[in-house]
N, C-alpha and C. Protein backbone atom coordinates (compact mmCIF):
# COMPACT_ATOMS: atom_id res chain seq x y z
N UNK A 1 1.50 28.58 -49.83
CA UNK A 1 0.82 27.93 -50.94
C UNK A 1 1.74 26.85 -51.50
N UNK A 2 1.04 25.13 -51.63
CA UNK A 2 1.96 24.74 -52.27
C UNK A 2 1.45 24.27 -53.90
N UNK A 3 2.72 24.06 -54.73
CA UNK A 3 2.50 23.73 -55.90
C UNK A 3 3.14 22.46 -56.20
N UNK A 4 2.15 21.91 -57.35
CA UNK A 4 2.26 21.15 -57.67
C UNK A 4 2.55 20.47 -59.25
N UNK A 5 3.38 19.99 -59.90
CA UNK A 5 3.47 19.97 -61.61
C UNK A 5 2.73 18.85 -61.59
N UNK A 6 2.14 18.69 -63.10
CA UNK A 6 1.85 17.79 -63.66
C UNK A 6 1.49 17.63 -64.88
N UNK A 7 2.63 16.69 -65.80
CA UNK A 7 2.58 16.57 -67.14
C UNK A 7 1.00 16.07 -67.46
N UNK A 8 0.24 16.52 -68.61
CA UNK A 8 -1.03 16.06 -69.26
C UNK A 8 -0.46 14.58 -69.52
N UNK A 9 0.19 13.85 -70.03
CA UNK A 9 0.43 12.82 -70.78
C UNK A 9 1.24 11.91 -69.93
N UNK A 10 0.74 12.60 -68.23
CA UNK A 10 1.32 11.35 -66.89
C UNK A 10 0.34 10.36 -67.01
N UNK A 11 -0.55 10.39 -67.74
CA UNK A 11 -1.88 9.33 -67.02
C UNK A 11 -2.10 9.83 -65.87
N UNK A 12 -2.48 9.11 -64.88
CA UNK A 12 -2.65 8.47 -63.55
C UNK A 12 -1.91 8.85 -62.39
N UNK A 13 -1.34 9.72 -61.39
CA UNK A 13 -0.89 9.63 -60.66
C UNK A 13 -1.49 9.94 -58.83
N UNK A 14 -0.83 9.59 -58.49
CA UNK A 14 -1.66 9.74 -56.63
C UNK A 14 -0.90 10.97 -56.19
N UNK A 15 -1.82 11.73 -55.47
CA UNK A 15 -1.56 13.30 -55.12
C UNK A 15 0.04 12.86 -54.63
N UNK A 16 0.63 13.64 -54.23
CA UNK A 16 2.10 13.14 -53.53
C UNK A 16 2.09 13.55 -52.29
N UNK A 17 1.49 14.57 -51.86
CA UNK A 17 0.95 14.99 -50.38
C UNK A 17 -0.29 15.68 -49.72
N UNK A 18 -0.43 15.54 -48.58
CA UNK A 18 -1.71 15.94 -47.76
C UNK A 18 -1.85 17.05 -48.36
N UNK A 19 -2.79 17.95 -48.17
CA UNK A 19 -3.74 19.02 -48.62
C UNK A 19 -4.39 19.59 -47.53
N UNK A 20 -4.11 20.44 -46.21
CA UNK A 20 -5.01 20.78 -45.72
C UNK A 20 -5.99 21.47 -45.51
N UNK A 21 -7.29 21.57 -45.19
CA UNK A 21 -8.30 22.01 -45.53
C UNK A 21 -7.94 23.86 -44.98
N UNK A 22 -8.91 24.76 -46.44
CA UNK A 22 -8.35 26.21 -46.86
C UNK A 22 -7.27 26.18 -46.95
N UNK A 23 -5.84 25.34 -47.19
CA UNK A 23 -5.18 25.45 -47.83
C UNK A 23 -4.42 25.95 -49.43
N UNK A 24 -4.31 27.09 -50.11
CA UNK A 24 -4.36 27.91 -51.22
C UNK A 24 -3.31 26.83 -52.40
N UNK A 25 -3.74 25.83 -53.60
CA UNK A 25 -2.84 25.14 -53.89
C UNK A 25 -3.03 25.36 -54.92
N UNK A 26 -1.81 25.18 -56.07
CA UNK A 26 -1.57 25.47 -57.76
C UNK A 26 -1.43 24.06 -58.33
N UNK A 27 -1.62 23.46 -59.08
CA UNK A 27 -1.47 22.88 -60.01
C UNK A 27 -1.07 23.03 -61.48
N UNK A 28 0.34 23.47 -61.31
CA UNK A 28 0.93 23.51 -62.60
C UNK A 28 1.16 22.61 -64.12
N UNK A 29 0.04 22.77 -64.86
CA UNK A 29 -0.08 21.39 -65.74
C UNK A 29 0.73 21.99 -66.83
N UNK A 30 1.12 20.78 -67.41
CA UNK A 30 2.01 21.22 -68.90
C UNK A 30 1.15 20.47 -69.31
N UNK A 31 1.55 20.88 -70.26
CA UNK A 31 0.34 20.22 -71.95
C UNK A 31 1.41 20.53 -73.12
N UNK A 32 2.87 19.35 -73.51
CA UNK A 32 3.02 19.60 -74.51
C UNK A 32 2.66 19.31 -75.89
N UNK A 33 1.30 18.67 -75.80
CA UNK A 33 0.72 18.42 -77.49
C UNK A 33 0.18 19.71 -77.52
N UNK A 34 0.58 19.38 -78.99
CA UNK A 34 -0.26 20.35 -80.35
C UNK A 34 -1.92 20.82 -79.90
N UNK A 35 -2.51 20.21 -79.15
CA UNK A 35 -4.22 20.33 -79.12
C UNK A 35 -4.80 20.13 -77.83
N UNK A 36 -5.56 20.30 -77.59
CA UNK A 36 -6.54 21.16 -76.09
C UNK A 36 -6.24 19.04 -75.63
N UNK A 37 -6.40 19.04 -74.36
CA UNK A 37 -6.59 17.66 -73.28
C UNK A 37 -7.16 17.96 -72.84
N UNK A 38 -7.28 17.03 -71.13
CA UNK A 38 -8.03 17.39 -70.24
C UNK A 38 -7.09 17.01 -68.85
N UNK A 39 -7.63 17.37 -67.59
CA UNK A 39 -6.78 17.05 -66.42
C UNK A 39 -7.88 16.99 -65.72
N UNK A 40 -8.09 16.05 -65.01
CA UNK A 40 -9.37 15.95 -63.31
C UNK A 40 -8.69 15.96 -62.42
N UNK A 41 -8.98 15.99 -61.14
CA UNK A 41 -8.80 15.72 -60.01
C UNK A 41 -9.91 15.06 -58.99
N UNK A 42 -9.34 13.64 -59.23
CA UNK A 42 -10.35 12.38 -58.70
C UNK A 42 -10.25 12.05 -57.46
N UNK A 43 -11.30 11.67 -56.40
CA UNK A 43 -11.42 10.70 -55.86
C UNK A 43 -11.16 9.63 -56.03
N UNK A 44 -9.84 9.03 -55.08
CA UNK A 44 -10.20 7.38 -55.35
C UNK A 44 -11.48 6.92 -54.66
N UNK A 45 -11.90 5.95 -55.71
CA UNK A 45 -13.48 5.47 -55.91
C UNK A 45 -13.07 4.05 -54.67
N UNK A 46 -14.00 3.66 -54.01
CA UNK A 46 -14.51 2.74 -53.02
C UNK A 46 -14.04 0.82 -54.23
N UNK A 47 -14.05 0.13 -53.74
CA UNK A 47 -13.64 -1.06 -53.83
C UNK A 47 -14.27 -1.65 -55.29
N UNK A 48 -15.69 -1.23 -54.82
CA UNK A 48 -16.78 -1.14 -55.83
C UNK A 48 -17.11 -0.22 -57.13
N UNK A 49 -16.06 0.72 -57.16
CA UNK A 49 -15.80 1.79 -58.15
C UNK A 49 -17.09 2.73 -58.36
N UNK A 50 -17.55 2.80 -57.25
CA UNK A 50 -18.37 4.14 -57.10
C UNK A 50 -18.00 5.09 -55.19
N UNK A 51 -18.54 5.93 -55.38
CA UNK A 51 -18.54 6.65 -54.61
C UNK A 51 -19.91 6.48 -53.33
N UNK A 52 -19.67 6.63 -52.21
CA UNK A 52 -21.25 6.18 -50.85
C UNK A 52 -20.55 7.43 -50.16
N UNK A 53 -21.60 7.36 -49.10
CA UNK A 53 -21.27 7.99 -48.17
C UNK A 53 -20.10 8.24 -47.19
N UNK A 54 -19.46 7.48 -47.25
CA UNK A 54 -18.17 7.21 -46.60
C UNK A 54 -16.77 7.78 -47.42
N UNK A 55 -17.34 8.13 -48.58
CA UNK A 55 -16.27 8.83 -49.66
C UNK A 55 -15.97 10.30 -49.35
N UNK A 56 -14.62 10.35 -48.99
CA UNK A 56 -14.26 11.80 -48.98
C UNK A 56 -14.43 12.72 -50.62
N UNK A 57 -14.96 13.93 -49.78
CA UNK A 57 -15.38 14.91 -51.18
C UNK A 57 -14.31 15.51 -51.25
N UNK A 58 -13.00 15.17 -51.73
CA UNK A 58 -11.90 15.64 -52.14
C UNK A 58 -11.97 17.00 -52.96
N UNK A 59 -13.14 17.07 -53.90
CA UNK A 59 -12.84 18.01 -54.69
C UNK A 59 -13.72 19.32 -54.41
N UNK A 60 -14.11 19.03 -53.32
CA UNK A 60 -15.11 20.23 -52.32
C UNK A 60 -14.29 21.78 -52.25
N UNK A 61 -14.71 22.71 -52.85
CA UNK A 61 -13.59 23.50 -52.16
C UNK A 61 -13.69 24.88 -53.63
N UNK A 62 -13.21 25.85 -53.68
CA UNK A 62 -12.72 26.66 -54.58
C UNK A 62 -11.96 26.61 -55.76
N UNK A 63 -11.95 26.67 -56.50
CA UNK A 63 -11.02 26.80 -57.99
C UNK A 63 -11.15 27.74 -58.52
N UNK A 64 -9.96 28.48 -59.04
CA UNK A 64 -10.10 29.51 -60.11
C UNK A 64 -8.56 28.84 -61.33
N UNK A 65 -9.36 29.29 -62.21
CA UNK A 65 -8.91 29.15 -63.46
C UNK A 65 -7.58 29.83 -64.24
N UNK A 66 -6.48 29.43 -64.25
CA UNK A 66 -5.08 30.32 -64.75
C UNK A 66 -5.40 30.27 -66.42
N UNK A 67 -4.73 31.35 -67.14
CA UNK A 67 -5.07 31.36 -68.53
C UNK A 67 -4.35 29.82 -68.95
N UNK A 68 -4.91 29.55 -70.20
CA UNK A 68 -4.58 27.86 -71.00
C UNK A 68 -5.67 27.43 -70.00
N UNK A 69 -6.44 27.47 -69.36
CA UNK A 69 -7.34 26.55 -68.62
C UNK A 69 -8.81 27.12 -69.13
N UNK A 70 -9.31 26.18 -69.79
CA UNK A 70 -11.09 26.42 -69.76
C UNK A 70 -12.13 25.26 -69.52
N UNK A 71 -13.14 25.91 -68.84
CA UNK A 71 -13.89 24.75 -68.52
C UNK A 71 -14.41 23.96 -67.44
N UNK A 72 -14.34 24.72 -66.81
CA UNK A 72 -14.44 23.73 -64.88
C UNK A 72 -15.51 23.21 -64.88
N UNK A 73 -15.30 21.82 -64.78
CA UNK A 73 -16.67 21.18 -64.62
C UNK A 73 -16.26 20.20 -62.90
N UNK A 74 -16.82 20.72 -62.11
CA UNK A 74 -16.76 20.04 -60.64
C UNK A 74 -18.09 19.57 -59.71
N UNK A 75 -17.17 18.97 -59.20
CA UNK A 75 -18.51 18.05 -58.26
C UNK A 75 -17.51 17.55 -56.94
N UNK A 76 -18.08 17.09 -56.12
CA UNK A 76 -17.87 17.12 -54.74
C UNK A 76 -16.39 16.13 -55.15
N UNK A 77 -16.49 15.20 -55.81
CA UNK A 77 -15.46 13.61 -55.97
C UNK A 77 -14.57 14.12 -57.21
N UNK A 78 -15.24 14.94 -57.99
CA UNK A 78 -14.43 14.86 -59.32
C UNK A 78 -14.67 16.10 -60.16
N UNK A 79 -13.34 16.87 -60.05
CA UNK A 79 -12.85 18.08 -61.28
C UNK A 79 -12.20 17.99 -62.54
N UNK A 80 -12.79 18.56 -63.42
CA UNK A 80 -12.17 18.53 -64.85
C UNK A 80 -12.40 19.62 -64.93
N UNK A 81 -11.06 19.89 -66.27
CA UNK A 81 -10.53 21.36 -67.17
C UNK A 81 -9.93 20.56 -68.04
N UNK A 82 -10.35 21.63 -69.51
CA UNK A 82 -9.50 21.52 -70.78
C UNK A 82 -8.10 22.09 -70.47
N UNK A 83 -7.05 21.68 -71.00
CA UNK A 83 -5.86 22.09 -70.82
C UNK A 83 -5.34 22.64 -72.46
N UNK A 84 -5.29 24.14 -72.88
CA UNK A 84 -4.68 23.95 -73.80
C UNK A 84 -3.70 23.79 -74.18
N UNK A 85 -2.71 23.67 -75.36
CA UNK A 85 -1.23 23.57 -75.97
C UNK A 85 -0.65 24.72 -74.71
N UNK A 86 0.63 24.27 -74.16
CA UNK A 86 1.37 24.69 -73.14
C UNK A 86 0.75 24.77 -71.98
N UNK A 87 -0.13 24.63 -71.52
CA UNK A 87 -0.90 24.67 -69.65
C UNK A 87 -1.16 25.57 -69.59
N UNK A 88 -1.30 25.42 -68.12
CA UNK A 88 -2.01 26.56 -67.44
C UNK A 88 -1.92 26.18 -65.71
N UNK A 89 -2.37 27.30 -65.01
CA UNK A 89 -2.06 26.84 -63.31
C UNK A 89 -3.78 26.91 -63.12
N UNK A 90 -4.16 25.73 -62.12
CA UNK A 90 -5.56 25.30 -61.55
C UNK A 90 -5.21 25.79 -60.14
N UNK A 91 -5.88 26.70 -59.40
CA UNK A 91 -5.62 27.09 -58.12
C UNK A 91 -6.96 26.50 -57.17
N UNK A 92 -6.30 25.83 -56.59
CA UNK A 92 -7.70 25.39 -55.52
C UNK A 92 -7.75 25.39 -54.07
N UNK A 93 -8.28 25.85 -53.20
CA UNK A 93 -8.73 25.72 -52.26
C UNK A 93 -9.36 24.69 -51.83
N UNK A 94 -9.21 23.52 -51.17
CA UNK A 94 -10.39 22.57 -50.25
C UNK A 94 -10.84 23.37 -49.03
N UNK A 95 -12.23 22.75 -49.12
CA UNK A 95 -12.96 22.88 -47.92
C UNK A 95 -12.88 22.03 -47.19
N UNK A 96 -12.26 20.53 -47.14
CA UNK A 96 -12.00 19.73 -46.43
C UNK A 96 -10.54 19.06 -46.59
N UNK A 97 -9.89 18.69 -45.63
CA UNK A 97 -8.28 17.70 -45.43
C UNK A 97 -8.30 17.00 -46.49
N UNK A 98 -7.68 16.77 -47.47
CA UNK A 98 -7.36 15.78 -48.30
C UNK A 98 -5.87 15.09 -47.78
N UNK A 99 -6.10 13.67 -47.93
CA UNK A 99 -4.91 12.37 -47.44
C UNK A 99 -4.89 12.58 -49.36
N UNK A 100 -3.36 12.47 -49.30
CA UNK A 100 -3.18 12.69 -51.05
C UNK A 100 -2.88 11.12 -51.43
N UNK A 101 -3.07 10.17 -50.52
CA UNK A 101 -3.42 8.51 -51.33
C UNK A 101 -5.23 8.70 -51.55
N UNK A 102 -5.47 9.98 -51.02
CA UNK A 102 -7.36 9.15 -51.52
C UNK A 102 -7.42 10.72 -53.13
N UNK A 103 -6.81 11.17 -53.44
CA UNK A 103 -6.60 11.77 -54.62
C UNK A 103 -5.90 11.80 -55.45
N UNK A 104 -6.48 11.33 -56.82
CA UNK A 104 -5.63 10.79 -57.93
C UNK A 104 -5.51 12.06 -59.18
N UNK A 105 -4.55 12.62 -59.76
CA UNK A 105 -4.63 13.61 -60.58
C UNK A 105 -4.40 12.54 -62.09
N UNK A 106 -5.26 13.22 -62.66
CA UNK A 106 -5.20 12.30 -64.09
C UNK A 106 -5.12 13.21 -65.76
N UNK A 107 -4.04 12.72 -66.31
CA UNK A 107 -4.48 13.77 -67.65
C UNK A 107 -4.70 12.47 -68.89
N UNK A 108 -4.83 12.98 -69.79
CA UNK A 108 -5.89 12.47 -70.56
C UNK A 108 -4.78 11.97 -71.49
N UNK A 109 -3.66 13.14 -71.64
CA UNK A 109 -2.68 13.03 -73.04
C UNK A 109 -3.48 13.58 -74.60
N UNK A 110 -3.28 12.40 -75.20
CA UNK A 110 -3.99 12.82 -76.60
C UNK A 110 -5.25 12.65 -76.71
């Protein structure tokens, strides 16, 4: 299983490595503000900033929820969770290979 950190108040960052499909992965988020954020796990979007057919469903796959995490709202391109004060671990499974330049992890901050 591999893991992965990520501060709430990174913005923007590109996965740092491949993901292979049923692969068992953590996402260790910190959250050091005072009050609940959020964290997704995006598809990068097509040229045109939407998603076609040709878009990998990056976010296809299993999640379960570590305590500090509520909320899973997912779809084939794009996962969100509230993150509360101190984190929580996002465990996910894909059902398909993720290339970690076509997945962007994003937190919200304040």
């Amino acid at each position: 299983m591999a893991t992965y950190t990520f501060n709430i108040t990174g913005s923007r960052q590109t996965q740092s490595a491949d993901i292979p499909a049923g692969t068992a992965t953590t996402f260790s988020i910190v959250n050091d503000l005072d009050t609940d954020s959020y964290f997704t796990l995006e598809t990068v979007r097509n040229a045109d900033g939407f998603y076609d057919e040709n878009s990998k469903k990056n976010t296809s796959g299993s999640f379960t929820l570590g305590s500090g995490l509520l909320t899973l709202l997912q779809s084939d391109y794009i996962t969100s969770v509230i993150v509360q004060p101190g984190g929580g671990n996002l465990n996910f499974t894909p059902a398909i290979s993720i290339t970690g330049s076509t997945l962007y992890l994003r937190g919200t901050g304040a």
